[in-house]
PDB file of N, CA and C in Angstrom:
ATOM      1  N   UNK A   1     -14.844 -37.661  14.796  1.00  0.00           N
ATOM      2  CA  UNK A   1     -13.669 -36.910  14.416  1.00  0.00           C
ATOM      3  C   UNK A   1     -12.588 -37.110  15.453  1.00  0.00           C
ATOM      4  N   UNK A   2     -11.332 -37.948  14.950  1.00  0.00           N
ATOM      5  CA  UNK A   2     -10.311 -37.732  15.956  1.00  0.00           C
ATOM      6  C   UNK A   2      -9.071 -37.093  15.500  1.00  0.00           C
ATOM      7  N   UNK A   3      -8.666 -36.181  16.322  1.00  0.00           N
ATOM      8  CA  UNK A   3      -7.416 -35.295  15.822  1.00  0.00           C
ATOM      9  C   UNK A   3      -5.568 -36.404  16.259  1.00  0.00           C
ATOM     10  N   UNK A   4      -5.097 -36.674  15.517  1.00  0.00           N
ATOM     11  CA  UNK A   4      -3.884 -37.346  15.931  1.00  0.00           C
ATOM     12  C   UNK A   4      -3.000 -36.408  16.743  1.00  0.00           C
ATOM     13  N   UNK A   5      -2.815 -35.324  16.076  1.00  0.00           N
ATOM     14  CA  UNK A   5      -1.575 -34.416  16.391  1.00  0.00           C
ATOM     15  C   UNK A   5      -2.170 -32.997  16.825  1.00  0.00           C
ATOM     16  N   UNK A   6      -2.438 -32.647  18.361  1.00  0.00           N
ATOM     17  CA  UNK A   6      -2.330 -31.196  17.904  1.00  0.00           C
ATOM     18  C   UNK A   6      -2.411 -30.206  16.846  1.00  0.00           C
ATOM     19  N   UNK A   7      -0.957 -30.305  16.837  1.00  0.00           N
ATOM     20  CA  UNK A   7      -0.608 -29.009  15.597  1.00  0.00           C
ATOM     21  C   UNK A   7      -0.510 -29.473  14.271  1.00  0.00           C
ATOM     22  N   UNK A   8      -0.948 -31.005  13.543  1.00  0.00           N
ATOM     23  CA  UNK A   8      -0.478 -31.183  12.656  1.00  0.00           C
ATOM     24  C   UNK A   8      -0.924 -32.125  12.348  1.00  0.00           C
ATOM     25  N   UNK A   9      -2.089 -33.169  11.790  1.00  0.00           N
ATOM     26  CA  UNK A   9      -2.969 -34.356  11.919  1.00  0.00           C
ATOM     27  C   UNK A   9      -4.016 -34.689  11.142  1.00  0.00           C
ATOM     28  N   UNK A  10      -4.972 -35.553  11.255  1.00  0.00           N
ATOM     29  CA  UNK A  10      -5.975 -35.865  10.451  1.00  0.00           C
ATOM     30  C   UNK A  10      -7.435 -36.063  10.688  1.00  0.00           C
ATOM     31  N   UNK A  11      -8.248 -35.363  10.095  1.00  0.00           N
ATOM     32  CA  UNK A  11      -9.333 -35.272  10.599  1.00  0.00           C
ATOM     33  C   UNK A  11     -10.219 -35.513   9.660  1.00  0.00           C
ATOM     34  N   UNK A  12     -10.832 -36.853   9.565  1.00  0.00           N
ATOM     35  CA  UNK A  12     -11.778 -37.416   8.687  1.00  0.00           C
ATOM     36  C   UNK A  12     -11.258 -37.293   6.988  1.00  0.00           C
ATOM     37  N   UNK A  13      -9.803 -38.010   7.393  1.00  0.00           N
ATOM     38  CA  UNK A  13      -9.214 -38.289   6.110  1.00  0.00           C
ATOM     39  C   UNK A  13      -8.153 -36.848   5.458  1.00  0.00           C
ATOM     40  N   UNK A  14      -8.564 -35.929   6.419  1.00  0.00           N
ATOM     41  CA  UNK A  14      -7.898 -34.533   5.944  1.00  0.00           C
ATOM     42  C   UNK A  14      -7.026 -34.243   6.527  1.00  0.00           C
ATOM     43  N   UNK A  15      -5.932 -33.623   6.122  1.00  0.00           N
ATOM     44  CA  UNK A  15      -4.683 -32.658   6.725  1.00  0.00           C
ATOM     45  C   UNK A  15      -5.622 -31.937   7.706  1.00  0.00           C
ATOM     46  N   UNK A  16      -5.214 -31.784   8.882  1.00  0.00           N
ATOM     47  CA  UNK A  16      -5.716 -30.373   9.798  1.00  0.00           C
ATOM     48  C   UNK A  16      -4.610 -30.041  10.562  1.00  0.00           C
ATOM     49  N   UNK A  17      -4.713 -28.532  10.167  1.00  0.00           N
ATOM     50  CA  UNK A  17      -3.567 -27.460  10.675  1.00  0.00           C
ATOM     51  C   UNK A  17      -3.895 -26.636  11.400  1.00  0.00           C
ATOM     52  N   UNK A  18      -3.701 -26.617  13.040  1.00  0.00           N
ATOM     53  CA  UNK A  18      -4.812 -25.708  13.916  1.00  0.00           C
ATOM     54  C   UNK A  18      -4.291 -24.050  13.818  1.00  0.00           C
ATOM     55  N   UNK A  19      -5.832 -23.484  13.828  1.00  0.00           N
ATOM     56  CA  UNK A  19      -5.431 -22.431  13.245  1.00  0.00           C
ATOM     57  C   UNK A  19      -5.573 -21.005  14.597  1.00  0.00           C
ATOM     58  N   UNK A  20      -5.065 -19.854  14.515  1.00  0.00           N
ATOM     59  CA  UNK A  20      -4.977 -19.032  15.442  1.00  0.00           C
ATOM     60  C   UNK A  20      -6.116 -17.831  15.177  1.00  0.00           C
ATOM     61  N   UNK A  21      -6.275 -17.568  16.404  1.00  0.00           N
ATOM     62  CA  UNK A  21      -7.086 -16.594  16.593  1.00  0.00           C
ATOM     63  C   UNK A  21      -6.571 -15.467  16.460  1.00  0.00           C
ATOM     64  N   UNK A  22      -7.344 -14.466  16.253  1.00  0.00           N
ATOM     65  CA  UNK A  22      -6.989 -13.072  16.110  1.00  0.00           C
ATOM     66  C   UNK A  22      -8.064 -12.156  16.042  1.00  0.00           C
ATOM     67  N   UNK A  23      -7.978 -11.157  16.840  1.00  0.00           N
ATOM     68  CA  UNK A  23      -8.838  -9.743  16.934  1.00  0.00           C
ATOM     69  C   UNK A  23      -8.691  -8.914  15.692  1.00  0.00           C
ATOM     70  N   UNK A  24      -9.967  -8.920  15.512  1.00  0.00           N
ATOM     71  CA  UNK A  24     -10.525  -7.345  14.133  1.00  0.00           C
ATOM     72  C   UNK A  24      -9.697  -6.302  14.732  1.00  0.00           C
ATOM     73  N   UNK A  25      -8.773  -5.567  13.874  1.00  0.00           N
ATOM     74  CA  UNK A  25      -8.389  -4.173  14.648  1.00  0.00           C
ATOM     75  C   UNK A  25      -9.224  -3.276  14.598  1.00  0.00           C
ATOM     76  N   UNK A  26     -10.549  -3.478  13.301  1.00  0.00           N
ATOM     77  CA  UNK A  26     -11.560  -2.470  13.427  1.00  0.00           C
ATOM     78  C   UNK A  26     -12.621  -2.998  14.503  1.00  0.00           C
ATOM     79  N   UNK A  27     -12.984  -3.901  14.350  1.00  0.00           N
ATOM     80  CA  UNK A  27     -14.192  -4.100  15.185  1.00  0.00           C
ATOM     81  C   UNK A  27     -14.340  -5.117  16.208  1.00  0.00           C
ATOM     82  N   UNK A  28     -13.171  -5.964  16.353  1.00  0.00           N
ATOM     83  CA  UNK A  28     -12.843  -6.585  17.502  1.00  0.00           C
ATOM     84  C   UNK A  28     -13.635  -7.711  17.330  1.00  0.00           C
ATOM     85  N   UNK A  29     -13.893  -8.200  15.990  1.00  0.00           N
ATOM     86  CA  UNK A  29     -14.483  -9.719  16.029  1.00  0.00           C
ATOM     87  C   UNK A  29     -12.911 -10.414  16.157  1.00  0.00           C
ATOM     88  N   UNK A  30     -13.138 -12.024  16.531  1.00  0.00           N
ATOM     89  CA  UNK A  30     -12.393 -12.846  16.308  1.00  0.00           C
ATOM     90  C   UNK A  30     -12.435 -13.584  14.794  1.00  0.00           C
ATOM     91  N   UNK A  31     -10.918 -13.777  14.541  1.00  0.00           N
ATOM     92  CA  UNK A  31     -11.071 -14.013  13.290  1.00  0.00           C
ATOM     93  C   UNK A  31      -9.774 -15.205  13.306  1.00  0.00           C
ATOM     94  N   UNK A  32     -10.501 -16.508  12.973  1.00  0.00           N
ATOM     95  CA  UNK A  32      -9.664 -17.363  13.302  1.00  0.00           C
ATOM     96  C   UNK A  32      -8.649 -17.709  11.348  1.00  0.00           C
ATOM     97  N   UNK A  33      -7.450 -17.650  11.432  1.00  0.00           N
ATOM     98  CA  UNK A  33      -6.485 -18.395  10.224  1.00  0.00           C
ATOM     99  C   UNK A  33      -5.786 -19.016  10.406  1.00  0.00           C
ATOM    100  N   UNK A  34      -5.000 -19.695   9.468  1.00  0.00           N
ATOM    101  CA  UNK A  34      -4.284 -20.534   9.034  1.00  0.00           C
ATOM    102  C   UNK A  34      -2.904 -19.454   9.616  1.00  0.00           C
ATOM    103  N   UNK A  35      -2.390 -19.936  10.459  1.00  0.00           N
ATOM    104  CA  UNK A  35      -0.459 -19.416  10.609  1.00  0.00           C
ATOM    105  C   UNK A  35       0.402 -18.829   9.287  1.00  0.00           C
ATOM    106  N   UNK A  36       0.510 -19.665   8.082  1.00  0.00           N
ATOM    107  CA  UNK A  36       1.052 -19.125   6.659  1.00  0.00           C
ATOM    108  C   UNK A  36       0.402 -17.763   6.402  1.00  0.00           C
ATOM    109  N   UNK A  37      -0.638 -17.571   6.612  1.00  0.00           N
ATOM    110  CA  UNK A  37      -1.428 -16.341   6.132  1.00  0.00           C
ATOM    111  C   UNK A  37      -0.737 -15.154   7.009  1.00  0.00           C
ATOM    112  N   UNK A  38      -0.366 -15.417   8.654  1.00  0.00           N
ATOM    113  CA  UNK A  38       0.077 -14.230   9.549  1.00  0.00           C
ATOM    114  C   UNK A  38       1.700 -14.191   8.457  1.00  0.00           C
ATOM    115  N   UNK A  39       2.259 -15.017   8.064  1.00  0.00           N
ATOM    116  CA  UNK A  39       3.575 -14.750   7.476  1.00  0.00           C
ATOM    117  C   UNK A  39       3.472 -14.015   6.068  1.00  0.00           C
ATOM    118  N   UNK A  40       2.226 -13.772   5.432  1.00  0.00           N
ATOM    119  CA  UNK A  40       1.939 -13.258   4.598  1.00  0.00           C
ATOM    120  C   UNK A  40       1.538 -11.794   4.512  1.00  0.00           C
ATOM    121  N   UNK A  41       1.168 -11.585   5.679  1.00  0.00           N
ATOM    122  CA  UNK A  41       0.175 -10.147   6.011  1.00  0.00           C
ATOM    123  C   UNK A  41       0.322  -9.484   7.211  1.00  0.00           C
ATOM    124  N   UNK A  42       0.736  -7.717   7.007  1.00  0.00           N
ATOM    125  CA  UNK A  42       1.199  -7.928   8.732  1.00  0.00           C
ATOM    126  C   UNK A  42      -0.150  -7.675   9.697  1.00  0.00           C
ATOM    127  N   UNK A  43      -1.437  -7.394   8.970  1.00  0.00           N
ATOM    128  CA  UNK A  43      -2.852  -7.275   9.563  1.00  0.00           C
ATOM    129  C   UNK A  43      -3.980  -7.994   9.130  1.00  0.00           C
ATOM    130  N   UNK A  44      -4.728  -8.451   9.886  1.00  0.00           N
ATOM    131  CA  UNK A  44      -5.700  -9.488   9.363  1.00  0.00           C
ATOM    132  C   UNK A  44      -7.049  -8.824   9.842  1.00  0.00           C
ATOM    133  N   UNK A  45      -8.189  -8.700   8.505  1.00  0.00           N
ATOM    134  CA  UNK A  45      -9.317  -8.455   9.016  1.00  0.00           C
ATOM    135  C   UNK A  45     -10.626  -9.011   8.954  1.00  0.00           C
ATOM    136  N   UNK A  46     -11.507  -8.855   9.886  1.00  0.00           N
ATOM    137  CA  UNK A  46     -12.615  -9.803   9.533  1.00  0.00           C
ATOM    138  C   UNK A  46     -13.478 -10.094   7.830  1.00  0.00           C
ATOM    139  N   UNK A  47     -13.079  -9.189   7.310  1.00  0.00           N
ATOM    140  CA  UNK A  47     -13.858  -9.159   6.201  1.00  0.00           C
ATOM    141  C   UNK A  47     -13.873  -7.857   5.345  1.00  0.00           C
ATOM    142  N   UNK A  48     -13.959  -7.596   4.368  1.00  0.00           N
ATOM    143  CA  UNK A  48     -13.763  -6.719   3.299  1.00  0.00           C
ATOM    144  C   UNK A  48     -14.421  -5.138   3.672  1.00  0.00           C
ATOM    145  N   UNK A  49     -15.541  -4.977   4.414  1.00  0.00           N
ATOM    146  CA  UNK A  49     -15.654  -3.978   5.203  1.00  0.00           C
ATOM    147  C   UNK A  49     -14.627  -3.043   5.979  1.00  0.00           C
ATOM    148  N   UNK A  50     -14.468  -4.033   6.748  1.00  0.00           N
ATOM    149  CA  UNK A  50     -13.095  -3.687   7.997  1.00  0.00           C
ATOM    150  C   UNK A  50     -11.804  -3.346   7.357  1.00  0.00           C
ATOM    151  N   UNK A  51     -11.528  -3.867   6.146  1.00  0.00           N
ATOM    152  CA  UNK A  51      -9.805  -4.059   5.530  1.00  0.00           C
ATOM    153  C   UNK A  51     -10.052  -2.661   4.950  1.00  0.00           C
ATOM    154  N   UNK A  52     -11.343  -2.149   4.267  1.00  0.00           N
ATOM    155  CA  UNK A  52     -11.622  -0.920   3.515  1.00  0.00           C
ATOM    156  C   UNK A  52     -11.171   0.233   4.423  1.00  0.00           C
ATOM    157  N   UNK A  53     -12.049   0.214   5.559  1.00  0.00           N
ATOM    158  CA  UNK A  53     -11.880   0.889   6.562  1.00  0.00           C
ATOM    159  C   UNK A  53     -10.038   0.980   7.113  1.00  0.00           C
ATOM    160  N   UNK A  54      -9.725  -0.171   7.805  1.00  0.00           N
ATOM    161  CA  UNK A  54      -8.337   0.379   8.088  1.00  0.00           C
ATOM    162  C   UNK A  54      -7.547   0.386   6.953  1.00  0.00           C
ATOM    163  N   UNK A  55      -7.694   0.601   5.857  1.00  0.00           N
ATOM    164  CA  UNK A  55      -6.699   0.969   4.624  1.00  0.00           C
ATOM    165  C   UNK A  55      -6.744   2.405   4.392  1.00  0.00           C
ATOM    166  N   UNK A  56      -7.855   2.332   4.469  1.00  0.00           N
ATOM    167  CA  UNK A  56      -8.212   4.234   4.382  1.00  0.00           C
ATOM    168  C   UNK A  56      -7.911   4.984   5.352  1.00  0.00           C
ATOM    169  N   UNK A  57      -8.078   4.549   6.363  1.00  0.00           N
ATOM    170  CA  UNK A  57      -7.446   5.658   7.807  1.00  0.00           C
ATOM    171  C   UNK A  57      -6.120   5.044   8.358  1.00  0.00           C
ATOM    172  N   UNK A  58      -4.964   4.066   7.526  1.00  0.00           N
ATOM    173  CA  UNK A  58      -3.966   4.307   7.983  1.00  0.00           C
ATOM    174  C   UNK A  58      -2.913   5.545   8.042  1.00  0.00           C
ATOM    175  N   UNK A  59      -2.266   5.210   8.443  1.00  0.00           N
ATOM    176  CA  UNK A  59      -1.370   6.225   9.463  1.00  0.00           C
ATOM    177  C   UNK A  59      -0.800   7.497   7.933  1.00  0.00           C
ATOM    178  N   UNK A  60      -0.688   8.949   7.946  1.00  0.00           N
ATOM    179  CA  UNK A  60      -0.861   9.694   6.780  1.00  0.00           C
ATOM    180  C   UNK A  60       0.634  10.396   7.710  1.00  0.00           C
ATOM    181  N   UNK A  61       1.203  11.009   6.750  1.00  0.00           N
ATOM    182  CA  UNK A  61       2.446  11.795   7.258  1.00  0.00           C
ATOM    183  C   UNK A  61       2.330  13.330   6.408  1.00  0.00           C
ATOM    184  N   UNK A  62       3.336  14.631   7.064  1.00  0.00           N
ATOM    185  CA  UNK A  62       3.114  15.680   6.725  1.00  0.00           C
ATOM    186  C   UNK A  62       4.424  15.727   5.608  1.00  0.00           C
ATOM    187  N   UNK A  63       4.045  15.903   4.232  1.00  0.00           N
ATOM    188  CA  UNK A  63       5.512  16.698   3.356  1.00  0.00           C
ATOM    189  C   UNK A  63       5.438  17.910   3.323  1.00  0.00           C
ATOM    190  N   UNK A  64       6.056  18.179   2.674  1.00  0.00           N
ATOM    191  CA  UNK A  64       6.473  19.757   1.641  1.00  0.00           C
ATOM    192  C   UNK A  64       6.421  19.406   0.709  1.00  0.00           C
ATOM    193  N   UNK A  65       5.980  20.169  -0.129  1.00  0.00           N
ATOM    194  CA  UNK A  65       6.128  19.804  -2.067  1.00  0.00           C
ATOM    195  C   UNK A  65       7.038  20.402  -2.427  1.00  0.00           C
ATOM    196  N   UNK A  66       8.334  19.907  -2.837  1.00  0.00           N
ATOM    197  CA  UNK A  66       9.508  20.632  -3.520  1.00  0.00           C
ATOM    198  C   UNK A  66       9.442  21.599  -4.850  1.00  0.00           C
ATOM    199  N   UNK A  67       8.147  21.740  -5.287  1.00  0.00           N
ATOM    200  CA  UNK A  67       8.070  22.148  -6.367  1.00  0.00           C
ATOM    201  C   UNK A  67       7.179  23.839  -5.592  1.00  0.00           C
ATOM    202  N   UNK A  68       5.968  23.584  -5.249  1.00  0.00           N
ATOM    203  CA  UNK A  68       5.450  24.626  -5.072  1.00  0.00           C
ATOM    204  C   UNK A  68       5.425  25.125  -3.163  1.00  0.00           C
ATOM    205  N   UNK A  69       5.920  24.520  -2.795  1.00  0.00           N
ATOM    206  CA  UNK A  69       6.287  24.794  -1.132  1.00  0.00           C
ATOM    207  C   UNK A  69       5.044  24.263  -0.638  1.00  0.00           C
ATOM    208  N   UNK A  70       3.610  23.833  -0.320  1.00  0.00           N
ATOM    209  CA  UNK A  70       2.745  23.478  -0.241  1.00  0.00           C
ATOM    210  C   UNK A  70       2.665  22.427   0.753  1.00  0.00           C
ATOM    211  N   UNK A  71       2.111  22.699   2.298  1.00  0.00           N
ATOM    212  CA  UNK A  71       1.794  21.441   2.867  1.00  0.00           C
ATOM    213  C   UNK A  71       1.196  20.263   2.640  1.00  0.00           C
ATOM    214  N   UNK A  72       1.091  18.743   2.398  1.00  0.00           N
ATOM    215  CA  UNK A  72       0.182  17.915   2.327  1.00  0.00           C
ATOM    216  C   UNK A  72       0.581  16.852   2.750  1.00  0.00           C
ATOM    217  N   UNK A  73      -0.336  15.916   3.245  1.00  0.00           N
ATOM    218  CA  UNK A  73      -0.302  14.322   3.928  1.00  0.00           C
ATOM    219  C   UNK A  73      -0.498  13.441   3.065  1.00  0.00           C
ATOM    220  N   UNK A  74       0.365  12.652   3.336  1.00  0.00           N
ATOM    221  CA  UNK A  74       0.301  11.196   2.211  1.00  0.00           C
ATOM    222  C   UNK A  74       1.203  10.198   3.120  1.00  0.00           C
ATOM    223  N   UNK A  75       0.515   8.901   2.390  1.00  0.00           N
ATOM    224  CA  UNK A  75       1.033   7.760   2.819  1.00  0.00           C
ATOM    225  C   UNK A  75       2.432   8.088   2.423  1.00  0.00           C
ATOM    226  N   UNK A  76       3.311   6.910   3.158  1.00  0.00           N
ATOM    227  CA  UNK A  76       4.886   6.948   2.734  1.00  0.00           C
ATOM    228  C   UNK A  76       4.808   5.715   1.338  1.00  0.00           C
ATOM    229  N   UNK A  77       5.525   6.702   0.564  1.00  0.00           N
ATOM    230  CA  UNK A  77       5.314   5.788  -1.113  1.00  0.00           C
ATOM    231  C   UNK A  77       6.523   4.539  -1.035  1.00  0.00           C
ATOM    232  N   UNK A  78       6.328   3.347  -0.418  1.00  0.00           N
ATOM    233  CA  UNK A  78       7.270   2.190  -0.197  1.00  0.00           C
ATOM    234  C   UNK A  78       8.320   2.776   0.303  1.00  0.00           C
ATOM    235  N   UNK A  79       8.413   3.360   1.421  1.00  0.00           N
ATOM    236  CA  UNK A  79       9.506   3.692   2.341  1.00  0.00           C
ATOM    237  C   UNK A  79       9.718   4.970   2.087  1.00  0.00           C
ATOM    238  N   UNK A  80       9.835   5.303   0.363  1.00  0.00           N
ATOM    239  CA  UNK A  80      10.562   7.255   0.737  1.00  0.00           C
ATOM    240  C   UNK A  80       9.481   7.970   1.237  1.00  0.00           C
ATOM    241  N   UNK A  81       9.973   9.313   1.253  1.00  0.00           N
ATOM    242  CA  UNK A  81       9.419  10.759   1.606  1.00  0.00           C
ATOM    243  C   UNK A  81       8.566  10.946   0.120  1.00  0.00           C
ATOM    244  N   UNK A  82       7.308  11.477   0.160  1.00  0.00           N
ATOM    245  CA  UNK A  82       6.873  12.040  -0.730  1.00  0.00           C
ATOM    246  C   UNK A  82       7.191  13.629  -1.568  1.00  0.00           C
ATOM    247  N   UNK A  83       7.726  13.748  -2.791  1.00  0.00           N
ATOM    248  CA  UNK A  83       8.279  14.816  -2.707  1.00  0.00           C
ATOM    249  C   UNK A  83       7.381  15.961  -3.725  1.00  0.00           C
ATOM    250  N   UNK A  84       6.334  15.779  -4.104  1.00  0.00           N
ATOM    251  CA  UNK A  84       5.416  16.595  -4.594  1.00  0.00           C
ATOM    252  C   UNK A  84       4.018  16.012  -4.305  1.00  0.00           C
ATOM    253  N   UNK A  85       3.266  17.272  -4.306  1.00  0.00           N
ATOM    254  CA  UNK A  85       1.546  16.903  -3.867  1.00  0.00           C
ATOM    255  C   UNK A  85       0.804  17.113  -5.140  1.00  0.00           C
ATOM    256  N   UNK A  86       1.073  17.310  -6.761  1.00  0.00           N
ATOM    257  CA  UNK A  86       0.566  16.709  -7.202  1.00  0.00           C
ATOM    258  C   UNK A  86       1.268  16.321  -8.245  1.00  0.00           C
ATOM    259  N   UNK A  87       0.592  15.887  -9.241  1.00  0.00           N
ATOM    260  CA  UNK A  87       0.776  15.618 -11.137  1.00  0.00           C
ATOM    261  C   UNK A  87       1.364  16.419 -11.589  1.00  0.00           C
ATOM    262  N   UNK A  88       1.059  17.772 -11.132  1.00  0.00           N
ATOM    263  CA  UNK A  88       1.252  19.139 -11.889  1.00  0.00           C
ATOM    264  C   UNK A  88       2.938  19.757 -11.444  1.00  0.00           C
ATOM    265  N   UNK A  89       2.728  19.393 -10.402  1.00  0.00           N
ATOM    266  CA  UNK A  89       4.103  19.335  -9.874  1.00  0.00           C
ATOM    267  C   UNK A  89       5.122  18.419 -10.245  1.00  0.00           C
ATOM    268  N   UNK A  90       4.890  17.598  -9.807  1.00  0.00           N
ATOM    269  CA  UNK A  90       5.752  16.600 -10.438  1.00  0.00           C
ATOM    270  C   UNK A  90       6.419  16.579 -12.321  1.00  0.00           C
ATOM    271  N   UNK A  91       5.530  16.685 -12.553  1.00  0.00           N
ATOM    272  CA  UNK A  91       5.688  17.112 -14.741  1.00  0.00           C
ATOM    273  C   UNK A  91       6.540  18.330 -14.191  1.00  0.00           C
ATOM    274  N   UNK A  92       6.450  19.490 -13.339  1.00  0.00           N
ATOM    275  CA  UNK A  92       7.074  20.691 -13.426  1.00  0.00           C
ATOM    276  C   UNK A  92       8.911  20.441 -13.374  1.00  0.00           C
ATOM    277  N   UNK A  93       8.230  19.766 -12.017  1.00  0.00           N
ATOM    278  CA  UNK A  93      10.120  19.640 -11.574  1.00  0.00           C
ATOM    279  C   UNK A  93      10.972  18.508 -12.257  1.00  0.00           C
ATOM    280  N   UNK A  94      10.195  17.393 -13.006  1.00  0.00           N
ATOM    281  CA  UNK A  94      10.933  16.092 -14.004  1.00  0.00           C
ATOM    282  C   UNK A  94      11.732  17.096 -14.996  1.00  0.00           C
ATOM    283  N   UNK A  95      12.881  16.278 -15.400  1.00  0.00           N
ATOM    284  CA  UNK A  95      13.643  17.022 -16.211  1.00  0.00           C
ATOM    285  C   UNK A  95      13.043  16.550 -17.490  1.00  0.00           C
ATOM    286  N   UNK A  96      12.001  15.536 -17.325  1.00  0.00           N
ATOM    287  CA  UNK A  96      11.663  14.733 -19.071  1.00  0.00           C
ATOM    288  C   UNK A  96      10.106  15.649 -19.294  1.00  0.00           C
ATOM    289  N   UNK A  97      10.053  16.165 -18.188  1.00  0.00           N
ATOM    290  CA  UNK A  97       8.558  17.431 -18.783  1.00  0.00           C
ATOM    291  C   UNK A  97       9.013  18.711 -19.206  1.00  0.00           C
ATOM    292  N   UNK A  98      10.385  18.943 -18.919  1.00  0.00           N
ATOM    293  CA  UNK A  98      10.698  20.460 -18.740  1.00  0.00           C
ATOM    294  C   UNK A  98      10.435  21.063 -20.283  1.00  0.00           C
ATOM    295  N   UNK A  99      10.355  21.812 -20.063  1.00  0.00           N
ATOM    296  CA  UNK A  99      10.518  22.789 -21.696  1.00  0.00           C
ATOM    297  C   UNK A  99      11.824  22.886 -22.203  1.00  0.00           C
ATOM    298  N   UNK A 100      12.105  22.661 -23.417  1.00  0.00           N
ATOM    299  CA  UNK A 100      13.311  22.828 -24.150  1.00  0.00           C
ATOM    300  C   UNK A 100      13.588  23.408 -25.351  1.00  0.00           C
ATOM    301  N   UNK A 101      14.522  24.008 -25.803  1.00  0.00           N
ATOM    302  CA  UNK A 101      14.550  24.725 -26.266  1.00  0.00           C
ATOM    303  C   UNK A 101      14.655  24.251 -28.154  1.00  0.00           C
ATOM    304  N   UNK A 102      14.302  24.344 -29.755  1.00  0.00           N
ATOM    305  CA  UNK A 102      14.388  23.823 -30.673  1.00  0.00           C
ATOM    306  C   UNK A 102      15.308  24.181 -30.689  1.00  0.00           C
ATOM    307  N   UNK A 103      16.797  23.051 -31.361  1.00  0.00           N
ATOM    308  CA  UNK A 103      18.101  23.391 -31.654  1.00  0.00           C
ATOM    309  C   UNK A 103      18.127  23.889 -33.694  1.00  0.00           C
ATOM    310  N   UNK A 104      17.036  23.844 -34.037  1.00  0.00           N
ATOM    311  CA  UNK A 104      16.788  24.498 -35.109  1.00  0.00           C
ATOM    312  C   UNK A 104      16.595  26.120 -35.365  1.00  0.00           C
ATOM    313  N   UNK A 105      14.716  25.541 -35.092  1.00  0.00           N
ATOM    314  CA  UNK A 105      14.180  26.759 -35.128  1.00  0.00           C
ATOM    315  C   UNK A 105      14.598  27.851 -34.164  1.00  0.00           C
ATOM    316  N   UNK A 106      14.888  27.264 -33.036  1.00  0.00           N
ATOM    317  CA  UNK A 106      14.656  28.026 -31.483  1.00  0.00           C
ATOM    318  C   UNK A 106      13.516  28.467 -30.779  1.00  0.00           C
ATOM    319  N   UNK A 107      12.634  27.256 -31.279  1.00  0.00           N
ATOM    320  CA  UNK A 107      10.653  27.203 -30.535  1.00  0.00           C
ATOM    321  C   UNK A 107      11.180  26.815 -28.878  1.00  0.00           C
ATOM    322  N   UNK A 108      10.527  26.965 -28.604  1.00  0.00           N
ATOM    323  CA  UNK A 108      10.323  26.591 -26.754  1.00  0.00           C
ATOM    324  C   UNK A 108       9.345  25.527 -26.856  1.00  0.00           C
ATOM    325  N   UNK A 109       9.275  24.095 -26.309  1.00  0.00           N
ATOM    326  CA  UNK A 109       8.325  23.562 -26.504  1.00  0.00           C
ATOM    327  C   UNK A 109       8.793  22.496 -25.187  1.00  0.00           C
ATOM    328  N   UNK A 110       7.546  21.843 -25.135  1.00  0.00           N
ATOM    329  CA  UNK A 110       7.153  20.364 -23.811  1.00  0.00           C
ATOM    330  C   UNK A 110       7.397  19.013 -24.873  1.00  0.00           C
ATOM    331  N   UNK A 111       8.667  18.651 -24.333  1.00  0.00           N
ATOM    332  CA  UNK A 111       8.584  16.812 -24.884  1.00  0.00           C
ATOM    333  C   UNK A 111       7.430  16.291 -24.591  1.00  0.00           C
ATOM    334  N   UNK A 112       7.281  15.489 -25.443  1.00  0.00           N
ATOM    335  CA  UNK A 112       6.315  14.255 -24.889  1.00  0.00           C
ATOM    336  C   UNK A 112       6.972  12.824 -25.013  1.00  0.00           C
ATOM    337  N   UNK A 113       6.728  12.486 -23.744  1.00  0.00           N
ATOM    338  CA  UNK A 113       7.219  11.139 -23.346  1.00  0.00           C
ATOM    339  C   UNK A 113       6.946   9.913 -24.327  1.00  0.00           C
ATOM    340  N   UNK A 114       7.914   8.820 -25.159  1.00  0.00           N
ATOM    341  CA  UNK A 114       7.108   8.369 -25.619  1.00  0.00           C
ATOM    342  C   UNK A 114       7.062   6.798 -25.608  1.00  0.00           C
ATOM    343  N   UNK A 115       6.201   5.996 -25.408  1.00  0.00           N
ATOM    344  CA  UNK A 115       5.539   5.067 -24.929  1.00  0.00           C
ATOM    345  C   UNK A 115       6.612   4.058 -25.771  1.00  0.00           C
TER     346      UNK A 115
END
C-alpha cells in the first residue's frame, strides 16, 4: 500500500481521504471520520448507544405555559421559546380550537380542523 498524497491519494487503486479523529462525548472512545461528515453534524458518536444517550440528556430549558401558568422543561423547538406544556393547552389557546358560536342556531360548539 502506497499513499501518494497525504490528504488526498491512492491506495490500492482507491481514492483515500485521511480521516480525523474524534472523542465519544459519552464514553470517550475514539471515533475516527471522514471531514464531510464533521460539516454535516455538529456531534459525532461512537455508535447508536451513545447518540441515544446524548440525545436524551441534552441540554432542557425552563418555560411557562401561557395557557395554564405551569412550570415545565423542554428542548428549544428550532430556536423559539416553548409556549405551552401540553396538547391540551395548546387546542385551548389556538384560535382554530376555540369554541364558536352557531350564526344560526346560536349552539356553542369546537371546529374541527379539516384535513
Amino acid at each position: 500500500m502506497e499513499i501518494v498524497n497525504r490528504k488526498m491519494g491512492v491506495v490500492m487503486g482507491k481514492a483515500y481521504i485521511e480521516r480525523v479523529n474524534l472523542n465519544c462525548p459519552i464514553c470517550k472512545k475514539i471515533v475516527s471520520v471522514l471531514p464531510s461528515r464533521l460539516k454535516k453534524t455538529k456531534t459525532i458518536y461512537c455508535g447508536k448507544d451513545c447518540a441515544n444517550i446524548g440525545q436524551t440528556t441534552s441540554k432542557r430549558f425552563e418555560f411557562k405555559c401561557e395557557e395554564c401558568g405551569v412550570k415545565f422543561k423542554a428542548k428549544k423547538d428550532h430556536g423559539a421559546d416553548r409556549r405551552f406544556c401540553s396538547r391540551k393547552c395548546f387546542c385551548a389557546n389556538s384560535p382554530d380550537y376555540a369554541e364558536k358560536e352557531c350564526p344560526q342556531c346560536g349552539d356553542i360548539f369546537k371546529p374541527i380542523k379539516s384535513s
